[in-house]
C-alpha atoms as a PDB file:
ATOM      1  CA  UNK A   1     -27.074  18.438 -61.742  1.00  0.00           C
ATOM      2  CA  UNK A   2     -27.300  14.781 -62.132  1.00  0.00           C
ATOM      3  CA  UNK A   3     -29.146  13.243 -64.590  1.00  0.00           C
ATOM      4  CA  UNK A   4     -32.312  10.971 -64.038  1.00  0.00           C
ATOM      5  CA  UNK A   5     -33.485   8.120 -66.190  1.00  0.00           C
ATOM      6  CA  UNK A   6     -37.164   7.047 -65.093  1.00  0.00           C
ATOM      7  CA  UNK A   7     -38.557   3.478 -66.351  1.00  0.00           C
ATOM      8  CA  UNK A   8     -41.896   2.776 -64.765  1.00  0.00           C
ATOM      9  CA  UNK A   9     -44.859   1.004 -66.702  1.00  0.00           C
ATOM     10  CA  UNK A  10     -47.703   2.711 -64.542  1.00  0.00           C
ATOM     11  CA  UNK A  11     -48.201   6.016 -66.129  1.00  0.00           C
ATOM     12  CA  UNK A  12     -49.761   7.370 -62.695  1.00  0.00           C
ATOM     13  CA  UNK A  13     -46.878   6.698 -60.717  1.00  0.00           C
ATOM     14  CA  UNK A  14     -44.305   7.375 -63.552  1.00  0.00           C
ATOM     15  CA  UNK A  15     -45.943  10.697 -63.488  1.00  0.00           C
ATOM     16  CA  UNK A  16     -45.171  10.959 -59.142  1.00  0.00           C
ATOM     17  CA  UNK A  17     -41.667  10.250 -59.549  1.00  0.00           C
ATOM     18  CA  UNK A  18     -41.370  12.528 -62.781  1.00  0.00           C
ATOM     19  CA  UNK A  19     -42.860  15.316 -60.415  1.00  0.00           C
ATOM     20  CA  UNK A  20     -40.521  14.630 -57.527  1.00  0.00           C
ATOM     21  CA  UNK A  21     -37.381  14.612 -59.821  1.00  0.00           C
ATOM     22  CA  UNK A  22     -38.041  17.646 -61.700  1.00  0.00           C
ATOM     23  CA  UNK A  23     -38.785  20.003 -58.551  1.00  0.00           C
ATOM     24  CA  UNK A  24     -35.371  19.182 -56.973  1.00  0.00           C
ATOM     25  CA  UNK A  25     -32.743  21.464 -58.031  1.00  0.00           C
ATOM     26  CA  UNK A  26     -30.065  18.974 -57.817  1.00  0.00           C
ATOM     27  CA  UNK A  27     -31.820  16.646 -60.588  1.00  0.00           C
ATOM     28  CA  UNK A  28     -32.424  16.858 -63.879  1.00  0.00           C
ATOM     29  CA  UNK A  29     -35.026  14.514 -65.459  1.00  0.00           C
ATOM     30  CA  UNK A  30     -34.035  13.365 -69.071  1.00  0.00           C
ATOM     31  CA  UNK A  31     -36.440  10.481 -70.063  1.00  0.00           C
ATOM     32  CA  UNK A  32     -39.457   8.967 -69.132  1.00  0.00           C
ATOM     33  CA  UNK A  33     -39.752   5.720 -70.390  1.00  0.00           C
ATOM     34  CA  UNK A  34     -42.236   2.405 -69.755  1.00  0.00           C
ATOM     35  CA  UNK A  35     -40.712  -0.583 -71.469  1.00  0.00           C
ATOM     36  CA  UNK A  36     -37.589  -2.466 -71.517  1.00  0.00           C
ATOM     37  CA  UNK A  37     -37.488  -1.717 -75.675  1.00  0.00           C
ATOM     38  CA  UNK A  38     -37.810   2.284 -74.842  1.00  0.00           C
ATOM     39  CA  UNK A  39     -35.039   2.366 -72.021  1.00  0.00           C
ATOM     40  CA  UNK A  40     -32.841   0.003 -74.013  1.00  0.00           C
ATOM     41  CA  UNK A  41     -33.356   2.121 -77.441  1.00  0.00           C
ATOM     42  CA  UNK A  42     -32.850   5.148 -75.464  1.00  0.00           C
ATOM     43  CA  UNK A  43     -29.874   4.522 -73.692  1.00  0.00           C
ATOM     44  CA  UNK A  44     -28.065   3.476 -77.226  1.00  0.00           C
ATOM     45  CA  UNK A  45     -28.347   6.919 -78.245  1.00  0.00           C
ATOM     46  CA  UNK A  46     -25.112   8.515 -77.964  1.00  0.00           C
ATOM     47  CA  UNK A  47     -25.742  11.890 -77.506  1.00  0.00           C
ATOM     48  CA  UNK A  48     -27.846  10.683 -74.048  1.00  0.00           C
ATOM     49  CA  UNK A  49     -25.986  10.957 -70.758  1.00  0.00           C
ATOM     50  CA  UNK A  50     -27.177   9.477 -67.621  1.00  0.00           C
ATOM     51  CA  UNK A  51     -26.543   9.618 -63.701  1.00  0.00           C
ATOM     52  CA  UNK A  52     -29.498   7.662 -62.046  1.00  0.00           C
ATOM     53  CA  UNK A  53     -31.806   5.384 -63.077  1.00  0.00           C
ATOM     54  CA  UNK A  54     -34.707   4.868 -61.326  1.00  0.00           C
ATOM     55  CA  UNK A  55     -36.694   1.853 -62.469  1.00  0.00           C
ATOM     56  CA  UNK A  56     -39.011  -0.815 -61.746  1.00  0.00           C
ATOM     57  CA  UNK A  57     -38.643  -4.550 -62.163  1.00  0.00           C
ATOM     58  CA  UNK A  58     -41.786  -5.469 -63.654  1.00  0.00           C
ATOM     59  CA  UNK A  59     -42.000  -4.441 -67.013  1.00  0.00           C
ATOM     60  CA  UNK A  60     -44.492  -5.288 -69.930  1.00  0.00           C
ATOM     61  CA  UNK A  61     -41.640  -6.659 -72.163  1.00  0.00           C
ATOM     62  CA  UNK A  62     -39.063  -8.070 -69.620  1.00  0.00           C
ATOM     63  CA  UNK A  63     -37.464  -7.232 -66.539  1.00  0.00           C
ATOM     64  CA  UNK A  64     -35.885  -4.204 -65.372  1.00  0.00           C
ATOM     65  CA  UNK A  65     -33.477  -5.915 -64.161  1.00  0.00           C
ATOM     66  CA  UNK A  66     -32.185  -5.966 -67.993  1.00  0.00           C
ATOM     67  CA  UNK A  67     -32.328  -2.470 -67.736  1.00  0.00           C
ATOM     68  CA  UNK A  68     -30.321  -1.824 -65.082  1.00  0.00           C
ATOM     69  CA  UNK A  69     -26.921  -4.363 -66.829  1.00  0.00           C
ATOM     70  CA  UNK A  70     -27.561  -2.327 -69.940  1.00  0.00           C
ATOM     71  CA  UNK A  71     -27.555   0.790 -68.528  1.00  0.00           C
ATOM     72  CA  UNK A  72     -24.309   0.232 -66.519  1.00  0.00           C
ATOM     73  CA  UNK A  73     -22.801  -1.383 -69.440  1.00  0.00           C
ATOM     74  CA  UNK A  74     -23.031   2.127 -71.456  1.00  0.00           C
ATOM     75  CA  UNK A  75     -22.758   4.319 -68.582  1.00  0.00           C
ATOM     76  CA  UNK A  76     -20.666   2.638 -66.069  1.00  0.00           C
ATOM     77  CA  UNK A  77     -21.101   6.394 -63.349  1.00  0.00           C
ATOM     78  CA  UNK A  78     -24.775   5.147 -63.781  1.00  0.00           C
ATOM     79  CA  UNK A  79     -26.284   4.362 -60.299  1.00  0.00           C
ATOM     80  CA  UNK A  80     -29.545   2.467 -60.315  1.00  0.00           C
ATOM     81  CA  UNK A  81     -32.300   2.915 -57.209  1.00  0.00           C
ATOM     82  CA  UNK A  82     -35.285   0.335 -57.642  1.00  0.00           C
ATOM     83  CA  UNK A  83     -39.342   0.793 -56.636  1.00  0.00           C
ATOM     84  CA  UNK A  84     -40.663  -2.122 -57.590  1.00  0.00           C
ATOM     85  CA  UNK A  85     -43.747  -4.476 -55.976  1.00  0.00           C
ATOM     86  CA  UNK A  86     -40.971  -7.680 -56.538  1.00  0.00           C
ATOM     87  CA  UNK A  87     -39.929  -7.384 -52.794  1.00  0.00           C
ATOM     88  CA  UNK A  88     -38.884 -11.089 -52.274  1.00  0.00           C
ATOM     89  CA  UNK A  89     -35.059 -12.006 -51.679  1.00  0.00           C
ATOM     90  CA  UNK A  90     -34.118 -13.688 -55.062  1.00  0.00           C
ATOM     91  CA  UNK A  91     -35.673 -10.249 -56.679  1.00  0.00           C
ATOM     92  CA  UNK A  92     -33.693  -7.883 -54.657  1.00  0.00           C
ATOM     93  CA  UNK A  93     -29.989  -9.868 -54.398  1.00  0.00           C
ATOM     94  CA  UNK A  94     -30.500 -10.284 -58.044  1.00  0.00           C
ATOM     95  CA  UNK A  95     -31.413  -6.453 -58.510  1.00  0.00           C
ATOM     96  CA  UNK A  96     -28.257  -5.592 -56.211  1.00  0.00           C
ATOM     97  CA  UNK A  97     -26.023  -7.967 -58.316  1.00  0.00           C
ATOM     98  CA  UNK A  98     -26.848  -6.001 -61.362  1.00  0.00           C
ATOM     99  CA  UNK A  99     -26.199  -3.280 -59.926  1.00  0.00           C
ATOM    100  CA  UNK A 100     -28.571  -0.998 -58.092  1.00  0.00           C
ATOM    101  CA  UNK A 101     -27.651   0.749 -54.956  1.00  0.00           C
ATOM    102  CA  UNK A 102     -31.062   0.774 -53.655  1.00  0.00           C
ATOM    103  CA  UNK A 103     -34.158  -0.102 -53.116  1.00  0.00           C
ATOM    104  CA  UNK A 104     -37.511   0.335 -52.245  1.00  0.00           C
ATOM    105  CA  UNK A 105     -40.675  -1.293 -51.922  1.00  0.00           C
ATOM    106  CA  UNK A 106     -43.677   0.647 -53.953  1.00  0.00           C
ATOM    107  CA  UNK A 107     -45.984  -0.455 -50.402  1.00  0.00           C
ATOM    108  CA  UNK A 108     -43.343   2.202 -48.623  1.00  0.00           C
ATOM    109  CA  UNK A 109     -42.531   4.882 -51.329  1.00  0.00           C
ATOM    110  CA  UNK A 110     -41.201   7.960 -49.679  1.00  0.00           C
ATOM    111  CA  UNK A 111     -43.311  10.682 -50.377  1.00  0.00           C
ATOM    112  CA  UNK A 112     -39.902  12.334 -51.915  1.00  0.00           C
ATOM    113  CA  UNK A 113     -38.515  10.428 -53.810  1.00  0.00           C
ATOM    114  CA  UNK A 114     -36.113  13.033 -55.028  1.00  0.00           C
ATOM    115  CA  UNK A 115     -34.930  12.858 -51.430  1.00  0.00           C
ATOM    116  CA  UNK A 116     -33.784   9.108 -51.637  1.00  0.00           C
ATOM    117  CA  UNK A 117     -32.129   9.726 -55.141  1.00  0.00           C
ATOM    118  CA  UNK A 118     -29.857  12.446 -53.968  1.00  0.00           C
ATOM    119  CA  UNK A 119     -29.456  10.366 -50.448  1.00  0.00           C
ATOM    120  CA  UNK A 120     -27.976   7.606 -52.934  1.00  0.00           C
ATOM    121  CA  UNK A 121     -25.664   9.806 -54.355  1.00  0.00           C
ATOM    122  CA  UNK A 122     -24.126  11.097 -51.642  1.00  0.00           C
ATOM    123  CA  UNK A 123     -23.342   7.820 -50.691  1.00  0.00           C
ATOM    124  CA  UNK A 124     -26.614   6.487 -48.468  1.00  0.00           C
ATOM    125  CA  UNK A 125     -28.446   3.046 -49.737  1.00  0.00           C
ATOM    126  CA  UNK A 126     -31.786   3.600 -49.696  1.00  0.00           C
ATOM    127  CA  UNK A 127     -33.514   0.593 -48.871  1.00  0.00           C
ATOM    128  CA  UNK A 128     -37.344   0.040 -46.944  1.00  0.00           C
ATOM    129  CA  UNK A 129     -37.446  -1.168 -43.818  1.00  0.00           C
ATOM    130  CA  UNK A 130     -39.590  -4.271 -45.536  1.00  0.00           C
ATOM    131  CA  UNK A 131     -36.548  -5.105 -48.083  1.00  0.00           C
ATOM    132  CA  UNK A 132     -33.688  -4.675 -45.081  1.00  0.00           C
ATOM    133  CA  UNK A 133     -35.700  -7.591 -42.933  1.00  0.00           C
ATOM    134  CA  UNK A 134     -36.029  -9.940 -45.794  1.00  0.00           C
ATOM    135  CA  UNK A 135     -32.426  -9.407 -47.181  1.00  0.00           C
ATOM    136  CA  UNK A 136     -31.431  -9.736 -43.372  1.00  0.00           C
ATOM    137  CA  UNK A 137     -33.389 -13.244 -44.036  1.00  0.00           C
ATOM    138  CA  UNK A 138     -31.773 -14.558 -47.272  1.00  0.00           C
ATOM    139  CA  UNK A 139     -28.136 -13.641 -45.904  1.00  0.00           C
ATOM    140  CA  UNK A 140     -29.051 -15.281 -42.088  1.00  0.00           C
ATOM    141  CA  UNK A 141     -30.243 -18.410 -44.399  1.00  0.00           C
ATOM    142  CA  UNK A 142     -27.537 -18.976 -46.361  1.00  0.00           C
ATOM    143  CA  UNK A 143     -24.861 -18.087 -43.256  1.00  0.00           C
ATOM    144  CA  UNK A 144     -26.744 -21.113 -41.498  1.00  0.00           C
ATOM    145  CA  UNK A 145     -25.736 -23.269 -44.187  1.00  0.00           C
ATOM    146  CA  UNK A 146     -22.417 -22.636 -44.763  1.00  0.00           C
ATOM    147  CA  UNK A 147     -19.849 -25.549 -42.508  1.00  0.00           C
ATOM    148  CA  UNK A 148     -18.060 -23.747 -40.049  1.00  0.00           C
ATOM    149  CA  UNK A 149     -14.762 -22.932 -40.082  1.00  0.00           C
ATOM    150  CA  UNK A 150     -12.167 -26.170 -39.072  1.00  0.00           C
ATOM    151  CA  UNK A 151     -10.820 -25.256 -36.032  1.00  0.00           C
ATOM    152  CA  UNK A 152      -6.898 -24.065 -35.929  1.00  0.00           C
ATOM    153  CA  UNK A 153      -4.824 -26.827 -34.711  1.00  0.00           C
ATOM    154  CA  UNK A 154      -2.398 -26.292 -31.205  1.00  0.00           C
ATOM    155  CA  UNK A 155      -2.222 -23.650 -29.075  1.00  0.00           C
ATOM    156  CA  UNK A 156      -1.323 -20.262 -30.625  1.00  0.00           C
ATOM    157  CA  UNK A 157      -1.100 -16.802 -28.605  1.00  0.00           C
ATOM    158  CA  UNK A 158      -1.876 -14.408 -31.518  1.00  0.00           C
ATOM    159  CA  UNK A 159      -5.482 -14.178 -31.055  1.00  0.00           C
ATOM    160  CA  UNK A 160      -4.684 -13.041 -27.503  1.00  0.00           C
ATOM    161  CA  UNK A 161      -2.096 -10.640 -28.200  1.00  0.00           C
ATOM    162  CA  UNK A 162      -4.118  -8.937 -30.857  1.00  0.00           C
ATOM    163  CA  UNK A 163      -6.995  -8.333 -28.498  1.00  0.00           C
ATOM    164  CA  UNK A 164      -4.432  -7.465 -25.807  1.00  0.00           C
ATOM    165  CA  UNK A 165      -3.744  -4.967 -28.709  1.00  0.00           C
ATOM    166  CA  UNK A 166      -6.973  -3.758 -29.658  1.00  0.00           C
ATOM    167  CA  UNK A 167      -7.660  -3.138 -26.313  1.00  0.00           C
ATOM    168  CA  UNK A 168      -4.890  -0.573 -25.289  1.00  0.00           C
ATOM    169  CA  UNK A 169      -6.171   1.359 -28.596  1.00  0.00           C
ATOM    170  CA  UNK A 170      -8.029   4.550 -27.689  1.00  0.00           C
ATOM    171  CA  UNK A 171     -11.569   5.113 -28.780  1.00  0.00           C
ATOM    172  CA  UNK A 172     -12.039   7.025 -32.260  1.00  0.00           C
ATOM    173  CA  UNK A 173     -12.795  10.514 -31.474  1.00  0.00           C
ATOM    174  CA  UNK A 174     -14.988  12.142 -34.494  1.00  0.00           C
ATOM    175  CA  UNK A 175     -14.803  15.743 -34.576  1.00  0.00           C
ATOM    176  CA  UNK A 176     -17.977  17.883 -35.917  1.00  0.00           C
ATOM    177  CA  UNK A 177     -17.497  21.420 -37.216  1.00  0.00           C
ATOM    178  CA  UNK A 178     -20.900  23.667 -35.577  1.00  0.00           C
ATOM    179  CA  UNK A 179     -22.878  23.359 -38.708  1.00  0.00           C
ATOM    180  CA  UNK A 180     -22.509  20.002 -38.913  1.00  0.00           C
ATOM    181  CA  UNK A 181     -23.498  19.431 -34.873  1.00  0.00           C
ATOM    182  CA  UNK A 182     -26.346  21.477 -35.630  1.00  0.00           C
ATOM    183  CA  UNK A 183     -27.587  19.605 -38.577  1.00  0.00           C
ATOM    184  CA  UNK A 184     -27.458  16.324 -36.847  1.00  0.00           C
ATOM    185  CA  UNK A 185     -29.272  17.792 -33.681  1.00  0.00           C
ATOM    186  CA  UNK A 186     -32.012  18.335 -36.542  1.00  0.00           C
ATOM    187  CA  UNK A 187     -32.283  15.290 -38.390  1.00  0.00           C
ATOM    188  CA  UNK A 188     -32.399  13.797 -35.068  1.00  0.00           C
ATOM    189  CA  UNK A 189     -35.232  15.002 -33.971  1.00  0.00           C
ATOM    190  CA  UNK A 190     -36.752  14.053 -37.237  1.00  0.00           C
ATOM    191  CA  UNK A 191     -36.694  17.227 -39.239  1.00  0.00           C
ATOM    192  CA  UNK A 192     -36.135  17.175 -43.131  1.00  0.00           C
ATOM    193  CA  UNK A 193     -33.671  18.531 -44.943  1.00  0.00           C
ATOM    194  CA  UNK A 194     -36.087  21.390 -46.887  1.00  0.00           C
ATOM    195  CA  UNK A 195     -36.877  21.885 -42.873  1.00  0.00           C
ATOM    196  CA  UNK A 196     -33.688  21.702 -41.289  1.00  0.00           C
ATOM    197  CA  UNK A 197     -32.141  24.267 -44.368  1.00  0.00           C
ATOM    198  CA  UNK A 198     -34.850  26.999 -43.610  1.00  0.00           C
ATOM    199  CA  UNK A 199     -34.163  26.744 -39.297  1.00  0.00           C
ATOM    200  CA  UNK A 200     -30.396  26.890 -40.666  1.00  0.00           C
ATOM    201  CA  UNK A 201     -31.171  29.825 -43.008  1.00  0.00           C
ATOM    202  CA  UNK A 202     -29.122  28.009 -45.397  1.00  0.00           C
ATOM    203  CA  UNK A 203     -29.518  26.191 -48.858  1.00  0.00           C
ATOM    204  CA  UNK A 204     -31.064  22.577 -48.994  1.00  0.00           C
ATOM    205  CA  UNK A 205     -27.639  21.713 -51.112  1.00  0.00           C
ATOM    206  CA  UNK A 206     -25.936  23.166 -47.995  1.00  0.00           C
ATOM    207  CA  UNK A 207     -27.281  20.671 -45.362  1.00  0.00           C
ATOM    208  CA  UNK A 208     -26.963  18.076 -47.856  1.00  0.00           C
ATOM    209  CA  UNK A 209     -23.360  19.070 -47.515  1.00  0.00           C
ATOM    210  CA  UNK A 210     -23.247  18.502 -44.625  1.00  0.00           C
ATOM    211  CA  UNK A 211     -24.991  15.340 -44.187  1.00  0.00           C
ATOM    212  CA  UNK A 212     -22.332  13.795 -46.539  1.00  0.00           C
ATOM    213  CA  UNK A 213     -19.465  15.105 -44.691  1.00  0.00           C
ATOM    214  CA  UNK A 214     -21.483  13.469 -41.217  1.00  0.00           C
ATOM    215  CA  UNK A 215     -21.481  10.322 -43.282  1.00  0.00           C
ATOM    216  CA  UNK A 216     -18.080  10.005 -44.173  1.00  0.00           C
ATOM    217  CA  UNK A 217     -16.965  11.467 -40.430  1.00  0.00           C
ATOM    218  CA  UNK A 218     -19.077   8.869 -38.575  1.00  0.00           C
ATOM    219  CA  UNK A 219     -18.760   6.230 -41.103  1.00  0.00           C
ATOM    220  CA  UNK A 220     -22.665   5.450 -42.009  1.00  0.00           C
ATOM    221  CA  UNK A 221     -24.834   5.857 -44.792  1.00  0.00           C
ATOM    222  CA  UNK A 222     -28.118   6.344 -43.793  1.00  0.00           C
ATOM    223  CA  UNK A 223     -29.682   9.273 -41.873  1.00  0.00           C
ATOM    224  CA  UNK A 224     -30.789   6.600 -39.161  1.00  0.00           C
ATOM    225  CA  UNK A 225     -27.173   5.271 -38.863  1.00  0.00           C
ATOM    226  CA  UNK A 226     -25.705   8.605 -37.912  1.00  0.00           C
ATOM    227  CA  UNK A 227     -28.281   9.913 -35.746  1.00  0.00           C
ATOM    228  CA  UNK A 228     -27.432   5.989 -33.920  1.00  0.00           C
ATOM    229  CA  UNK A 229     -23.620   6.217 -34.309  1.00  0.00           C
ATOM    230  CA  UNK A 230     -23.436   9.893 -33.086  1.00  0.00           C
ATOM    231  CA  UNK A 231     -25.704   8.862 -29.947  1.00  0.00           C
ATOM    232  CA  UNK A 232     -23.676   5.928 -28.877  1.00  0.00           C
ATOM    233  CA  UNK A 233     -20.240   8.065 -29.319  1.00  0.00           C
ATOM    234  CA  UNK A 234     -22.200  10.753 -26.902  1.00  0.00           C
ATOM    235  CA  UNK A 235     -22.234  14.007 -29.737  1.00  0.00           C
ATOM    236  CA  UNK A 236     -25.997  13.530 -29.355  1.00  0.00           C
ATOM    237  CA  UNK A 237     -26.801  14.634 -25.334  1.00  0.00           C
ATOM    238  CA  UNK A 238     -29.476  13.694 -23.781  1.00  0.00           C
ATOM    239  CA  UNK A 239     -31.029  11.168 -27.005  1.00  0.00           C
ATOM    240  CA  UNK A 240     -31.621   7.794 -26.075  1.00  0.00           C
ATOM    241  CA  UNK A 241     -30.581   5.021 -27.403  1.00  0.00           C
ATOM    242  CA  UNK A 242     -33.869   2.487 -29.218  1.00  0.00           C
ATOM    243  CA  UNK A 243     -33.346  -0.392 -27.493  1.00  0.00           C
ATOM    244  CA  UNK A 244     -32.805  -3.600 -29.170  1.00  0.00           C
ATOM    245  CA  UNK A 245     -34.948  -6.554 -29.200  1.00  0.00           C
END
């Protein structure tokens, strides 16, 4: 079971996520905290361990962003997922810098937030749609700013013969066991995983299986990425394709 650290200030919705984390069976909750001083004291205790820590930013005595460098520091396995109001850019490259692996905007908290912690450590980033666009923002900004590139002097034919290359190379062919067809067919039609396990007549921890081995097979981490991958490499039949723009 991994191990969840919770540092939230608002005792109403420290109470939601303590609720979500301690009804899934992969998580354990070990602490409950609402200040920088209580997460920082805690975390020096040395009989603690901890796997996640899910925390806000603002705190009453500082930032949670102190938090989340002090509790890597100690426990460098330690994977941080932020829910915090701060949803501007400087708030959430800082929060990445320091280390967190997600994050989430408390206007779009998933109703199961148990779901996004385990979807973190099976390698996903959760992140709200809100966040994505304005970290999509920041990085378009500063790309716009940066000179371009000098241009290579004389005539080379490299570029051409590695496209010439590229091109002969045959399309990646990904290879999905049943299960694992089946359990995308699911989540693509927008079924969870408690849902997706009981259609399966199988554990929640075994579509969760899955899911990871889809991620690593079809190179994504997000549920939305594979259901889009898997469409556009045709494992998904007769699912279309959003279109962009």
């Amino acid at each position: 079971m991994w191990r969840v650290l919770i540092v939230e200030d608002d005792s109403q919705t420290r109470e939601f996520f303590a609720d979500s984390v301690s009804r899934c069976e992969q998580l354990a909750l070990v602490g409950s905290l609402g200040s920088v001083a209580e997460a920082r004291a805690w975390l020096q205790d040395a009989g603690h361990g901890v796997d996640v820590l899910l925390v806000d930013l603002g705190l009453p005595d500082g930032s949670g962003l102190e938090v989340i460098r002090y509790a890597r520091q100690l426990y460098p396995q330690c994977e941080p997922l932020v829910i915090s109001m701060f949803g501007d850019e400087d708030n959430v490259l800082a929060s990445i810098e320091a280390g967190a692996l997600g994050y989430i905007h408390k206007d779009s908290t998933p109703e199961n937030v148990a779901d996004s912690i385990v979807e973190m450590k099976l390698g996903a980033s959760p992140i709200s749609p809100m966040i994505a666009r304005r970290v999509l923002s920041k990085y378009l900004s500063l790309h716009a700013t940066r000179s371009p590139e000098p241009a290579a002097k004389g005539p080379s034919t490299a570029p051409a013969k590695e496209s010439a290359l590229v091109a002969t190379q045959p399309p990646v062919q990904v290879v999905l066991s049943g299960k694992e067809q089946e359990v995308l067919e699911l989540i693509a039609r927008g079924f969870s995983y408690a849902e997706t396990a009981r259609l399966q007549s199988v554990s929640v921890h075994t579509v969760r299986s899955h899911i990871k081995s889809l991620y690593g097979k079809l190179a994504v981490h997000s549920k939305n990425e594979a259901v889009f991958e898997a469409a556009k490499m045709g494992l998904l039949p007769g699912y279309s394709i959003p279109s962009q723009g």
